[in-house]
N, C-alpha and C. Protein backbone atom coordinates (compact mmCIF):
# COMPACT_ATOMS: atom_id res chain seq x y z
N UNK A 1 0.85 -1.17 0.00
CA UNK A 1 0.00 0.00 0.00
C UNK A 1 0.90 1.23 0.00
N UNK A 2 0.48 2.12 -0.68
CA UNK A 2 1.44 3.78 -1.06
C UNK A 2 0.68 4.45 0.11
N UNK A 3 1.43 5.30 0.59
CA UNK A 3 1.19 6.12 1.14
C UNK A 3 0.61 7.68 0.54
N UNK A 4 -0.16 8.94 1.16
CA UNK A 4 -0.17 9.73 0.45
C UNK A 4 0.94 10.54 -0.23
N UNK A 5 2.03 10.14 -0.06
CA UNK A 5 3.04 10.99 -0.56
C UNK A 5 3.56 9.75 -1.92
N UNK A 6 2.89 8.98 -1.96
CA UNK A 6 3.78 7.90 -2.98
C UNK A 6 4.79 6.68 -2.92
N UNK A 7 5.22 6.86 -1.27
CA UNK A 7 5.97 5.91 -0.78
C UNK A 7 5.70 4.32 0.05
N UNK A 8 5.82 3.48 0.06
CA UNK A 8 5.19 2.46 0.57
C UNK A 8 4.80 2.59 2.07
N UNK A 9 3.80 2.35 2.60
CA UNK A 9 3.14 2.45 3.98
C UNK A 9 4.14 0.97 4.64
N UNK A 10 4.54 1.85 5.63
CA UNK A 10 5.33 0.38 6.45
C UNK A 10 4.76 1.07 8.18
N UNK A 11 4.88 0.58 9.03
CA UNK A 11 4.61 0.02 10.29
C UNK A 11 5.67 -0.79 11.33
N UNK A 12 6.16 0.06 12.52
CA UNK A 12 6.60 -0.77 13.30
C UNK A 12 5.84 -1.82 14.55
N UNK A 13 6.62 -2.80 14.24
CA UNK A 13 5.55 -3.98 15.31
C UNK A 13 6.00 -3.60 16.72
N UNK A 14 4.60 -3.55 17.33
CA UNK A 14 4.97 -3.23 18.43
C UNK A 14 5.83 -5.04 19.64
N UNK A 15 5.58 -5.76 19.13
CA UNK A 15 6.35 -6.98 19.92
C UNK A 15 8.34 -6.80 19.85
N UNK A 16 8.64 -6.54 18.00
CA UNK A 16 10.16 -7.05 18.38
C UNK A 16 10.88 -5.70 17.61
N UNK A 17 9.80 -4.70 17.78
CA UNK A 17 10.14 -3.62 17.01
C UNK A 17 10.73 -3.24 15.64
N UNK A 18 10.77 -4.13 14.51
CA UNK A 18 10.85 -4.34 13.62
C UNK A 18 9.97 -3.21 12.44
N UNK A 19 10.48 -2.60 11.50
CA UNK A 19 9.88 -1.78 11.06
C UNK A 19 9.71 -2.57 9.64
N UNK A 20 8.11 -2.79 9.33
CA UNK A 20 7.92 -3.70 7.88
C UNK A 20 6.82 -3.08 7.45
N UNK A 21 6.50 -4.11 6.05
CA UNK A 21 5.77 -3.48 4.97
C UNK A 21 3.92 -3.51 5.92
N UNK A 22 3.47 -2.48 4.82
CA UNK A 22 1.88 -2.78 5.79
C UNK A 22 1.31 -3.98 5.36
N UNK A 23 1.70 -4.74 4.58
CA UNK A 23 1.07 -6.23 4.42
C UNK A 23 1.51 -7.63 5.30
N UNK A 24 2.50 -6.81 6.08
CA UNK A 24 2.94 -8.06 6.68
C UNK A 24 2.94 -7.43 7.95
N UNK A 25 2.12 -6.34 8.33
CA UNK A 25 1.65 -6.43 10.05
C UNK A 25 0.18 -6.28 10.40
N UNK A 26 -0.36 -6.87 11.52
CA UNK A 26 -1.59 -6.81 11.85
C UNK A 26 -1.66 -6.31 13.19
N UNK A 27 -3.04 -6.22 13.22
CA UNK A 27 -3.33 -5.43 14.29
C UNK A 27 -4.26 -6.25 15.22
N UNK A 28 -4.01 -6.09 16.71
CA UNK A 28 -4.53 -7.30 17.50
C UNK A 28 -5.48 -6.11 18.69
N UNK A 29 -7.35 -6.35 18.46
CA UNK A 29 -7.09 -4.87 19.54
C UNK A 29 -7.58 -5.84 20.66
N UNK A 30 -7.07 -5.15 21.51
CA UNK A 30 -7.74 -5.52 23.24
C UNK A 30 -8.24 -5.01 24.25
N UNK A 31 -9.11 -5.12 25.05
CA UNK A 31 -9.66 -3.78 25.92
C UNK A 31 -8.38 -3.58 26.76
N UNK A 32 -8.28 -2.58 27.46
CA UNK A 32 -7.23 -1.84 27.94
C UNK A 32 -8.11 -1.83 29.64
N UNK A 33 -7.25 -2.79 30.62
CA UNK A 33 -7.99 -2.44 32.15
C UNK A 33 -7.29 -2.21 32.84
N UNK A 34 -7.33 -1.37 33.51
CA UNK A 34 -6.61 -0.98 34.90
C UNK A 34 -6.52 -2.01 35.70
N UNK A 35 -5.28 -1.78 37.04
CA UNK A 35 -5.33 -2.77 38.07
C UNK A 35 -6.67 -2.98 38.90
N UNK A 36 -7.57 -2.16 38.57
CA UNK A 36 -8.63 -2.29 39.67
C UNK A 36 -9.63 -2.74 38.63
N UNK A 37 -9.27 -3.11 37.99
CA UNK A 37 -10.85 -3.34 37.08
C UNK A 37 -11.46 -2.95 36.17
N UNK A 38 -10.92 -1.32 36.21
CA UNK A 38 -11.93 -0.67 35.42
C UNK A 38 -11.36 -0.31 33.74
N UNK A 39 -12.67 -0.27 32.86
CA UNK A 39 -12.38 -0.61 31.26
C UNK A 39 -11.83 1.14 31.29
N UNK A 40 -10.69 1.68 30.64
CA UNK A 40 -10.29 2.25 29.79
C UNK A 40 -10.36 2.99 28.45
N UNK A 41 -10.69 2.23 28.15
CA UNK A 41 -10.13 1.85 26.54
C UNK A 41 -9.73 0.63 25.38
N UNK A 42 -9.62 0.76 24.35
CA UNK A 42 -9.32 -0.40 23.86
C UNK A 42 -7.33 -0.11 23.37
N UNK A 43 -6.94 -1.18 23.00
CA UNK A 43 -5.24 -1.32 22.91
C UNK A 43 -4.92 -1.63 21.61
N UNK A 44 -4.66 -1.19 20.26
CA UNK A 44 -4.63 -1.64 19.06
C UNK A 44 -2.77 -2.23 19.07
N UNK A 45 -2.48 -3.24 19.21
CA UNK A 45 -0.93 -4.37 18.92
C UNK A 45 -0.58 -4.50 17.80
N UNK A 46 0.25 -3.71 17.30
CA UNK A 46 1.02 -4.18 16.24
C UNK A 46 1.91 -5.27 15.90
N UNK A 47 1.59 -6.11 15.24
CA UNK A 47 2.48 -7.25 15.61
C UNK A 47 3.08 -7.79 14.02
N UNK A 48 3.80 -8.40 13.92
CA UNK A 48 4.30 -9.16 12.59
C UNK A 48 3.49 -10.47 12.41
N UNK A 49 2.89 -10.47 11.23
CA UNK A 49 1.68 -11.42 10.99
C UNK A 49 2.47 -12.87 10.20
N UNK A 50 3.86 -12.74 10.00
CA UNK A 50 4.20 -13.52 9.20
C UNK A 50 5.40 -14.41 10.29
N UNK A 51 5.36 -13.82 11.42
CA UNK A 51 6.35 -14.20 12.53
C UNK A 51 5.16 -14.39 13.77
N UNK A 52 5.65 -16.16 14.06
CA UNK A 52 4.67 -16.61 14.94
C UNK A 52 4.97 -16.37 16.67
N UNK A 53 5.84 -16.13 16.70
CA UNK A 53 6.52 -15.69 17.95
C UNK A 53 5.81 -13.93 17.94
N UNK A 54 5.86 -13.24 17.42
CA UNK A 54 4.96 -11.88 17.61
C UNK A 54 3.92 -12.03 17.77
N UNK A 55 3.42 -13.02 16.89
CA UNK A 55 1.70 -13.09 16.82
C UNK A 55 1.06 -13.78 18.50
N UNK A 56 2.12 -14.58 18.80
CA UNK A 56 1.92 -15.51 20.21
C UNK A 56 2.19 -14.53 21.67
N UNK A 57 3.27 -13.20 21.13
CA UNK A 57 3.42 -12.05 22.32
C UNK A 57 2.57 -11.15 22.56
N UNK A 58 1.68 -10.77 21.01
CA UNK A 58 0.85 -9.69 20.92
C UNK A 58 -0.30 -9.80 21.85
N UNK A 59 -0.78 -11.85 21.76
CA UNK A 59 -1.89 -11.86 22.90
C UNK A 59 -1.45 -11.32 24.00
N UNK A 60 -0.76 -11.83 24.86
CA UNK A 60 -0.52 -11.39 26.69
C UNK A 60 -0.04 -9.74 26.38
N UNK A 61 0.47 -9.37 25.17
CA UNK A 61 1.51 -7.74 25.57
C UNK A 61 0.19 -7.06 25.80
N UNK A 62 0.51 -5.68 27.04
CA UNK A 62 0.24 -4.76 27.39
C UNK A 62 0.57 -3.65 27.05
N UNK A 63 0.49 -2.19 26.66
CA UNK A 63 1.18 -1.62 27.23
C UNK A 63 1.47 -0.56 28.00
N UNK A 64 3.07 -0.30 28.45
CA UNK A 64 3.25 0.35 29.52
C UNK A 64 3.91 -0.80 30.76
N UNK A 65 4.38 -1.73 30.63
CA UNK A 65 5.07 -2.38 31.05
C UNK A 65 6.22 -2.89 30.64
N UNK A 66 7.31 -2.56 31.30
CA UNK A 66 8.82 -2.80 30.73
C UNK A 66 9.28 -3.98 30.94
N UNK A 67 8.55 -4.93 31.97
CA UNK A 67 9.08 -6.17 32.22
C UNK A 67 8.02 -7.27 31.29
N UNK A 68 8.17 -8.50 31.35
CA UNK A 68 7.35 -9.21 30.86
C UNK A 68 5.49 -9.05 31.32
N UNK A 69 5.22 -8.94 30.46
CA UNK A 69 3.90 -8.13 30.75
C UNK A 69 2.92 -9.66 30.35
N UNK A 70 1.91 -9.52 31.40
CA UNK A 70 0.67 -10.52 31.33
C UNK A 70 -0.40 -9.52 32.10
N UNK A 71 -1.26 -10.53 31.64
CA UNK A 71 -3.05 -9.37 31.64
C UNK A 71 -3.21 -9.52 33.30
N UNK A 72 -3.85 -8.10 33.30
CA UNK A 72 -4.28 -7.49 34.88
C UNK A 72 -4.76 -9.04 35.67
N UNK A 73 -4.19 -8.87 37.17
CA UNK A 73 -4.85 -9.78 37.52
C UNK A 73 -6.34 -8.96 37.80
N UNK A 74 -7.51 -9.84 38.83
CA UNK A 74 -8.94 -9.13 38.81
C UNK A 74 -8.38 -8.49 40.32
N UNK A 75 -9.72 -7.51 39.88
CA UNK A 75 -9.21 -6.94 41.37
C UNK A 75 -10.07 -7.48 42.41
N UNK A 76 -9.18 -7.36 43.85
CA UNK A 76 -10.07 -8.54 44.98
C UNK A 76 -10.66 -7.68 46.24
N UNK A 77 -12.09 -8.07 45.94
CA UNK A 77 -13.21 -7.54 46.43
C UNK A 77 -12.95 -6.71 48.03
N UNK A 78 -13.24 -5.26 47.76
CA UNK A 78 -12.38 -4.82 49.61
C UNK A 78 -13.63 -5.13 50.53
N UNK A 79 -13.12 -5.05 51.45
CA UNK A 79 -12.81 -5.92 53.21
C UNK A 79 -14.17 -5.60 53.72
N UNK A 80 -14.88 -5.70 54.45
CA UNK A 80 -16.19 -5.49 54.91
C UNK A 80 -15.64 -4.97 55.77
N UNK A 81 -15.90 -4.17 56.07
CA UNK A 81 -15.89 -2.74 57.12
C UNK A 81 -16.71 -3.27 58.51
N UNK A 82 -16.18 -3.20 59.54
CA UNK A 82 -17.15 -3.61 61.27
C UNK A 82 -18.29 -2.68 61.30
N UNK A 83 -18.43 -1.08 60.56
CA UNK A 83 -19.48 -0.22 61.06
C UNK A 83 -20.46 -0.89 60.01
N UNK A 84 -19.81 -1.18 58.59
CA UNK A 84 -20.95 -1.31 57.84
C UNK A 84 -22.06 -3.11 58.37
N UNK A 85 -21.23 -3.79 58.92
CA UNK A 85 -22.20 -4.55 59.97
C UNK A 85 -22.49 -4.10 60.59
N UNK A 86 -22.34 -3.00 61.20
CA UNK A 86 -23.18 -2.62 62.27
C UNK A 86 -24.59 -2.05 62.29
N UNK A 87 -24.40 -1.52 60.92
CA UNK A 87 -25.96 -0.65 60.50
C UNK A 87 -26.72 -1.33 59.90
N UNK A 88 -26.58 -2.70 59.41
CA UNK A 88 -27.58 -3.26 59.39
C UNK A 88 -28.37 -3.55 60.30
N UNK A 89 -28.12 -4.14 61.45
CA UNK A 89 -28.86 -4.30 62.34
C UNK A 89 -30.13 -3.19 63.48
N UNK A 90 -28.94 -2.22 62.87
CA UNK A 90 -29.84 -0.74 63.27
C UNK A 90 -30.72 -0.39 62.44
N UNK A 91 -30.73 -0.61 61.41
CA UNK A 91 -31.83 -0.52 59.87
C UNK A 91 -32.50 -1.07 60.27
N UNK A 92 -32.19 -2.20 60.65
CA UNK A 92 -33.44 -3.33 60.59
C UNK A 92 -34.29 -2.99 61.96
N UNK A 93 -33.43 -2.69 63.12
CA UNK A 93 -34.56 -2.11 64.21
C UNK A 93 -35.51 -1.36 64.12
N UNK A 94 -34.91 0.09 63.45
CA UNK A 94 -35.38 1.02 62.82
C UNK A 94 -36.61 0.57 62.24
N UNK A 95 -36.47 -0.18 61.42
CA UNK A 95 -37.67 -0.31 60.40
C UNK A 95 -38.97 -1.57 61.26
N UNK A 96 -38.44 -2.46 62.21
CA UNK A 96 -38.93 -2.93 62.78
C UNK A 96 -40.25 -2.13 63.80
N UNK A 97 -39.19 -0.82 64.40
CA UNK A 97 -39.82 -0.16 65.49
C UNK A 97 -41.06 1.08 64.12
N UNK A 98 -40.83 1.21 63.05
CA UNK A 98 -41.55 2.01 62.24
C UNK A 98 -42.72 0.90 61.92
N UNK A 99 -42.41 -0.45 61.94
CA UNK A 99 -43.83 -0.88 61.14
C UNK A 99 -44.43 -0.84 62.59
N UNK A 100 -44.13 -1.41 63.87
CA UNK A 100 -44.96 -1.31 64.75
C UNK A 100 -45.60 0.07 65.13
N UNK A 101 -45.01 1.11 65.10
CA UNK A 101 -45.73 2.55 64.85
C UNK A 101 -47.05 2.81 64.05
N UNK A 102 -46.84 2.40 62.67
CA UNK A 102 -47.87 1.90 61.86
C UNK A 102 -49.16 1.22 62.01
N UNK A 103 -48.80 0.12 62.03
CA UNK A 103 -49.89 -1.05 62.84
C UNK A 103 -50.54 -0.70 64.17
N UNK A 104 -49.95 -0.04 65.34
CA UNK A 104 -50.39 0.44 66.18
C UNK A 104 -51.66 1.95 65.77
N UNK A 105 -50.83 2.68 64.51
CA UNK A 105 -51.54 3.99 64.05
C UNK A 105 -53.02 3.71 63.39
N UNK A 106 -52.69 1.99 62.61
CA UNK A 106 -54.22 1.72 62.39
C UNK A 106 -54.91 0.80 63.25
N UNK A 107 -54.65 0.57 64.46
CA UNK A 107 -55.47 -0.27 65.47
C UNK A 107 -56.29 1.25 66.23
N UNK A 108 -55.23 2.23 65.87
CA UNK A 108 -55.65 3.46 66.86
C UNK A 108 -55.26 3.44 68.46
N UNK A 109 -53.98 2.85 68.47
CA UNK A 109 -53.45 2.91 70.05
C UNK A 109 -51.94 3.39 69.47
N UNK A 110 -51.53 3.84 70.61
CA UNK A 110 -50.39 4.80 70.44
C UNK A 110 -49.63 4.43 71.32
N UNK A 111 -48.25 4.46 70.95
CA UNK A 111 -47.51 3.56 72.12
C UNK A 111 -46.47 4.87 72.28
């Protein structure tokens, strides 16, 4: 493929950094997640389509990692909090001591 100026369209792979023709790189996209979970974006991988060792790095590569890069682990669910047990049980009184308010309001006795 020519480029607009007339010259052949080439592409560096992003796996072994290799700079080649645009027929012999592809593009691998992947959603892009943070350590905590959350979606980003998507990740377009340049990789060499004719070299099976790129094509096999492009799955796991990330990027923004300088060491051997593999996909986010998930993130692990935070800690239950002692107050947030605690208000349940107060909710539930709460709402206990409101229906008897109620029921008492239509018997017509008042406590």
């Amino acid at each position: 493929m020519k480029s607009l100026f007339g010259r052949d369209l080439t592409w560096t792979c992003h796996i072994c950094g290799e700079e080649r023709p645009d027929h012999l790189i592809s593009v691998l996209t992947k959603p892009w997640i943070t350590d905590d979970g959350r979606y980003i974006g998507d990740q377009n991988i340049r990789y060499c389509n004719d070299k099976v060792k790129c094509h096999e790095r492009a799955v796991t590569f990330y990027f923004g990692e300088s060491t051997t890069p593999t996909p986010p682990t998930p993130p692990t669910p935070p800690a239950i909090r002692k107050e947030t047990q605690q208000v349940i049980p107060d909710v539930s009184n709460l709402f206990r001591r409101l229906i008897c308010k109620c029921v008492n309001f239509v018997k017509g006795t008042t406590t």
